[in-house]
Protein backbone atom coordinates (compact mmCIF):
# COMPACT_ATOMS: atom_id res chain seq x y z
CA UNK A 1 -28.59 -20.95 -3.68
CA UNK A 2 -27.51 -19.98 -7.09
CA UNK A 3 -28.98 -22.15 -9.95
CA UNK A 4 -26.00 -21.59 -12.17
CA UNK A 5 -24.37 -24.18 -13.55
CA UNK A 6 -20.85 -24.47 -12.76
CA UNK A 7 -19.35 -25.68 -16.39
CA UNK A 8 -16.42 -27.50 -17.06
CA UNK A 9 -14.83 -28.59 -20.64
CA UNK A 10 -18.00 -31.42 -20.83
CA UNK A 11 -20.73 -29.43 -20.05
CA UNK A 12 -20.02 -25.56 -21.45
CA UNK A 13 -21.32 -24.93 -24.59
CA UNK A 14 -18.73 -25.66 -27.57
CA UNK A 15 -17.99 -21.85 -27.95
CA UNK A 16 -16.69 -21.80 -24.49
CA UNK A 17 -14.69 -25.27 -24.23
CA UNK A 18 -11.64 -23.70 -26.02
CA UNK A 19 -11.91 -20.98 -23.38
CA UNK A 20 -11.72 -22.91 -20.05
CA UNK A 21 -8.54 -24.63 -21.82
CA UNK A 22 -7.56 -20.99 -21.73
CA UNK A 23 -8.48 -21.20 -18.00
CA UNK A 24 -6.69 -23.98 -17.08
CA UNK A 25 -3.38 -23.07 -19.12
CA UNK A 26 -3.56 -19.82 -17.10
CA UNK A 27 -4.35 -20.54 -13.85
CA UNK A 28 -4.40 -24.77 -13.70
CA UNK A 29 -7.63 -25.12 -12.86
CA UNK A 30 -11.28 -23.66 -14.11
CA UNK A 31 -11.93 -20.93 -11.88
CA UNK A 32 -15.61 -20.84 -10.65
CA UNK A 33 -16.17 -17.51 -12.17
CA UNK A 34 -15.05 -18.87 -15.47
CA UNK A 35 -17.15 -22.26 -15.55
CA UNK A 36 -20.42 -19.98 -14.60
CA UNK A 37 -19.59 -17.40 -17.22
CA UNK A 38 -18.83 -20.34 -19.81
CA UNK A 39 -22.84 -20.43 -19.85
CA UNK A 40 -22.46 -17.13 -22.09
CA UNK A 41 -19.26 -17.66 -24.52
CA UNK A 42 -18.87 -14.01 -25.34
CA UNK A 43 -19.02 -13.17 -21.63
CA UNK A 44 -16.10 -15.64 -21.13
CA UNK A 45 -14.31 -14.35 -23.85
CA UNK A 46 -14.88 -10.93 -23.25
CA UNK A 47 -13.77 -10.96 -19.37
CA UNK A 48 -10.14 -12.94 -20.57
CA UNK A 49 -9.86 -10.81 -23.51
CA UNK A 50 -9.88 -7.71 -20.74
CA UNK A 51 -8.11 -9.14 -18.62
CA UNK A 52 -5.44 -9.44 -20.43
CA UNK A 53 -5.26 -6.30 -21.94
CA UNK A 54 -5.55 -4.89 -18.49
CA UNK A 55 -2.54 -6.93 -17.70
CA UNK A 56 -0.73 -5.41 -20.41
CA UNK A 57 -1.83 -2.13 -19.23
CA UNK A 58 0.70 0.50 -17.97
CA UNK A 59 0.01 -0.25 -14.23
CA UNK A 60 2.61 -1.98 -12.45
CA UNK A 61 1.08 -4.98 -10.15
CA UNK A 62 0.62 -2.89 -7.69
CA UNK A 63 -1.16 -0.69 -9.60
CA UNK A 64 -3.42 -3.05 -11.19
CA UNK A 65 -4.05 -4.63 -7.76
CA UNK A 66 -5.25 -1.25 -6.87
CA UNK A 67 -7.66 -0.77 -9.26
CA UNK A 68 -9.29 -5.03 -9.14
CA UNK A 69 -9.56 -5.13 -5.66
CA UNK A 70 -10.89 -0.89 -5.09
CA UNK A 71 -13.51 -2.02 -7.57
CA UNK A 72 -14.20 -5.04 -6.08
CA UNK A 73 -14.24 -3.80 -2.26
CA UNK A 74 -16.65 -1.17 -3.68
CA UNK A 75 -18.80 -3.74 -5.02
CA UNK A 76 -18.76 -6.08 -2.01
CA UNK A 77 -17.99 -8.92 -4.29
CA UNK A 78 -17.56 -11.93 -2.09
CA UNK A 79 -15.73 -14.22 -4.85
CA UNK A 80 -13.30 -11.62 -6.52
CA UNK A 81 -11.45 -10.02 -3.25
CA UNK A 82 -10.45 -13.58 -2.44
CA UNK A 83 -9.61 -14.10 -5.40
CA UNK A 84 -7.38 -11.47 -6.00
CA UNK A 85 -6.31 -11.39 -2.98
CA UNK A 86 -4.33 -14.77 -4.11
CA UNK A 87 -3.64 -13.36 -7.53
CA UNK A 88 -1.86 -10.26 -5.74
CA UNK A 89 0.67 -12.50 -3.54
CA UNK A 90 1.33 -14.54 -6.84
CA UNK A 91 1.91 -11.31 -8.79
CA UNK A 92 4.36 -10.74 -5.41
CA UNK A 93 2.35 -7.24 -4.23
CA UNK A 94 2.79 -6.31 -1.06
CA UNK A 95 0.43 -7.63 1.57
CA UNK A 96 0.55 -4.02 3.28
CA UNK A 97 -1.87 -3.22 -0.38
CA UNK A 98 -3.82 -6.35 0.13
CA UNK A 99 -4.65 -5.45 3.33
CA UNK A 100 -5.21 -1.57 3.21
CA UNK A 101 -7.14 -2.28 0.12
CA UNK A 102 -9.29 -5.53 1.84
CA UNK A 103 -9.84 -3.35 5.00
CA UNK A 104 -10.60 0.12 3.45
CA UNK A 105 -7.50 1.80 5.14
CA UNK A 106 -4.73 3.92 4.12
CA UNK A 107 -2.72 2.77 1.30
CA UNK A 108 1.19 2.77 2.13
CA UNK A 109 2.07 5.61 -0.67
CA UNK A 110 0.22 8.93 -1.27
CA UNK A 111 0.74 7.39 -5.42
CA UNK A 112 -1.57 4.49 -4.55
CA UNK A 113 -4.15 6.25 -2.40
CA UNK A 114 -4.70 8.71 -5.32
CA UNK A 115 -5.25 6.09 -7.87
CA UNK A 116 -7.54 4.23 -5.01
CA UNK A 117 -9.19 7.58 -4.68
CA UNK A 118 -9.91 8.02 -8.26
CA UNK A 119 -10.72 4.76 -9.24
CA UNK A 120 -13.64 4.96 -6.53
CA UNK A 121 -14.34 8.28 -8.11
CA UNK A 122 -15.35 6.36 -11.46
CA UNK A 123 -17.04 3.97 -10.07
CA UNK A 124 -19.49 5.83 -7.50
CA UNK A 125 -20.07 8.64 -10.55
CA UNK A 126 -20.20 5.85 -13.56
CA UNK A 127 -17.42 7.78 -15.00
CA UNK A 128 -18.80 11.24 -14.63
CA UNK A 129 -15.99 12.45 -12.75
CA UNK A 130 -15.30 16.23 -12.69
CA UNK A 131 -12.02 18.00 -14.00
CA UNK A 132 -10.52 18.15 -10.31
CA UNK A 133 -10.68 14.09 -9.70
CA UNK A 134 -8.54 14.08 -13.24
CA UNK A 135 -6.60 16.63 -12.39
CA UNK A 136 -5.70 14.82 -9.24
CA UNK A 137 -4.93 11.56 -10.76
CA UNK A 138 -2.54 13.50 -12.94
CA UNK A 139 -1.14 15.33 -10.38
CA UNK A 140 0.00 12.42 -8.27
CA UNK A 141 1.61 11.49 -11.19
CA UNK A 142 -0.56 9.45 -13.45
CA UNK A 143 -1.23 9.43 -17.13
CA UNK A 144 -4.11 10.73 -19.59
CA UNK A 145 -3.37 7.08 -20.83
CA UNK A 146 -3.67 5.57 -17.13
CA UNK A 147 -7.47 7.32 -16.99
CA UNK A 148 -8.47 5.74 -19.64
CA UNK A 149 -6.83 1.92 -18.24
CA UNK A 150 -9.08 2.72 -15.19
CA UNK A 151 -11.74 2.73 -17.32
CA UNK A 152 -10.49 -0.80 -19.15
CA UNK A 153 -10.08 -2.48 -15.09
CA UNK A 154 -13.75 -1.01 -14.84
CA UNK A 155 -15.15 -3.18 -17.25
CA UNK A 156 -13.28 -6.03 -16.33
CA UNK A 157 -14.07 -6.17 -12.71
CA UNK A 158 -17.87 -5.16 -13.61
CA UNK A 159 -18.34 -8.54 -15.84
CA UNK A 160 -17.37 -10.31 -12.96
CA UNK A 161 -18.63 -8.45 -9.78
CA UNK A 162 -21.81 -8.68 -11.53
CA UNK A 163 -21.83 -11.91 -12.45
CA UNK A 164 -20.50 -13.06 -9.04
CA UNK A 165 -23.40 -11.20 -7.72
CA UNK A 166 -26.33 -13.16 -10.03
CA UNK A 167 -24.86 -16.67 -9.65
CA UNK A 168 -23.53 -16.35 -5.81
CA UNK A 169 -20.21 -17.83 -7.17
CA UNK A 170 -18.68 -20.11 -4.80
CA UNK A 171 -14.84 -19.32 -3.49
CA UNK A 172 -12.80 -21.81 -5.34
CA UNK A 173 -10.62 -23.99 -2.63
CA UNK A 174 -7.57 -22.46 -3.44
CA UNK A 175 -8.83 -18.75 -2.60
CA UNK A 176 -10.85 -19.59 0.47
CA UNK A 177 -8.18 -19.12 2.93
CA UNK A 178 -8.52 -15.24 1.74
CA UNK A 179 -12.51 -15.17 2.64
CA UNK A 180 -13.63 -11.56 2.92
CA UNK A 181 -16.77 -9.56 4.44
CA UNK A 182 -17.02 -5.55 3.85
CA UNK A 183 -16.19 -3.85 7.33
CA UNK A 184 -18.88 -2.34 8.72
């Protein structure tokens, strides 16, 4: 078992007390991932500071969706599939995505599966991608702009993959309905 403590607005250091407010305004309660990263303020800050700039990205929710829960699939991250599994239905994607995406099987539109397809392309090269995996992306319609958000959804889900990963995170209540193993 992990031996990270799980902070709230009594224990986190003061740097990080303002920031689970920000947690709880957003999402009504302190997600776990948030009171184990309040150990490290600028970690906190950092991961809401991206992810809100990834929600104000040029990906529709779909899109984004895409991109979290590729990343996280790909990283076998045990906390953030569930977790965005619930954020997708709140952010009303389809559960066809949540499940193709969960499951590793084909996305419902050729659109999706090539920004699934390049997104795991940046992640399994650490961004060394060749011209054709761009071209691709581009091809199925995305955006010079929309490489470079894949990049910005990178470093969001990587702060808290990894962090899930070092401190064994436990599923908050709400998301535990939405448990999730890699299939084999």
């Amino acid at each position: 078992m992990s031996s990270y403590t799980l902070h709230d607005k009594t224990t986190a250091p003061a740097e990080s007390q303002p920031l689970l407010e920000n947690s709880v305004n957003a999402f009504g309660m302190i997600p776990n991932l948030h009171a184990v990263m309040a150990e490290a303020p600028g970690l906190l800050e950092g991961y809401q500071q991206l992810h809100q700039l990834f929600l104000d990205s040029s990906f529709d929710a779909d899109e984004q969706t895409v991109v979290w829960q590729t990343i996280n699939v790909e990283h076998e991250c045990h906390y953030c599939v569930p977790a965005h599994t619930a954020i997708a239905k709140s952010m009303k994607v389809d559960d066809a995505i949540t499940e193709a995406l969960r499951n590793e099987t084909p996305l419902p539109s050729d659109k999706l599966e090539a920004l699934r397809t390049f997104t795991l392309a940046m992640v399994r090269n650490r961004g060394n991608v060749d011209a054709s995996a761009v071209n691709d992306f581009l091809a199925a319609g995305y955006t010079q702009r929309q490489v470079l958000e894949v990049v910005l959804g990178l470093a969001q889900k990587v702060m808290s993959n990894y962090t899930n990963h070092l401190a064994e995170t436990p599923v908050d209540q709400p998301f535990q309905a939405f448990e999730w193993h890699k299939v084999s």
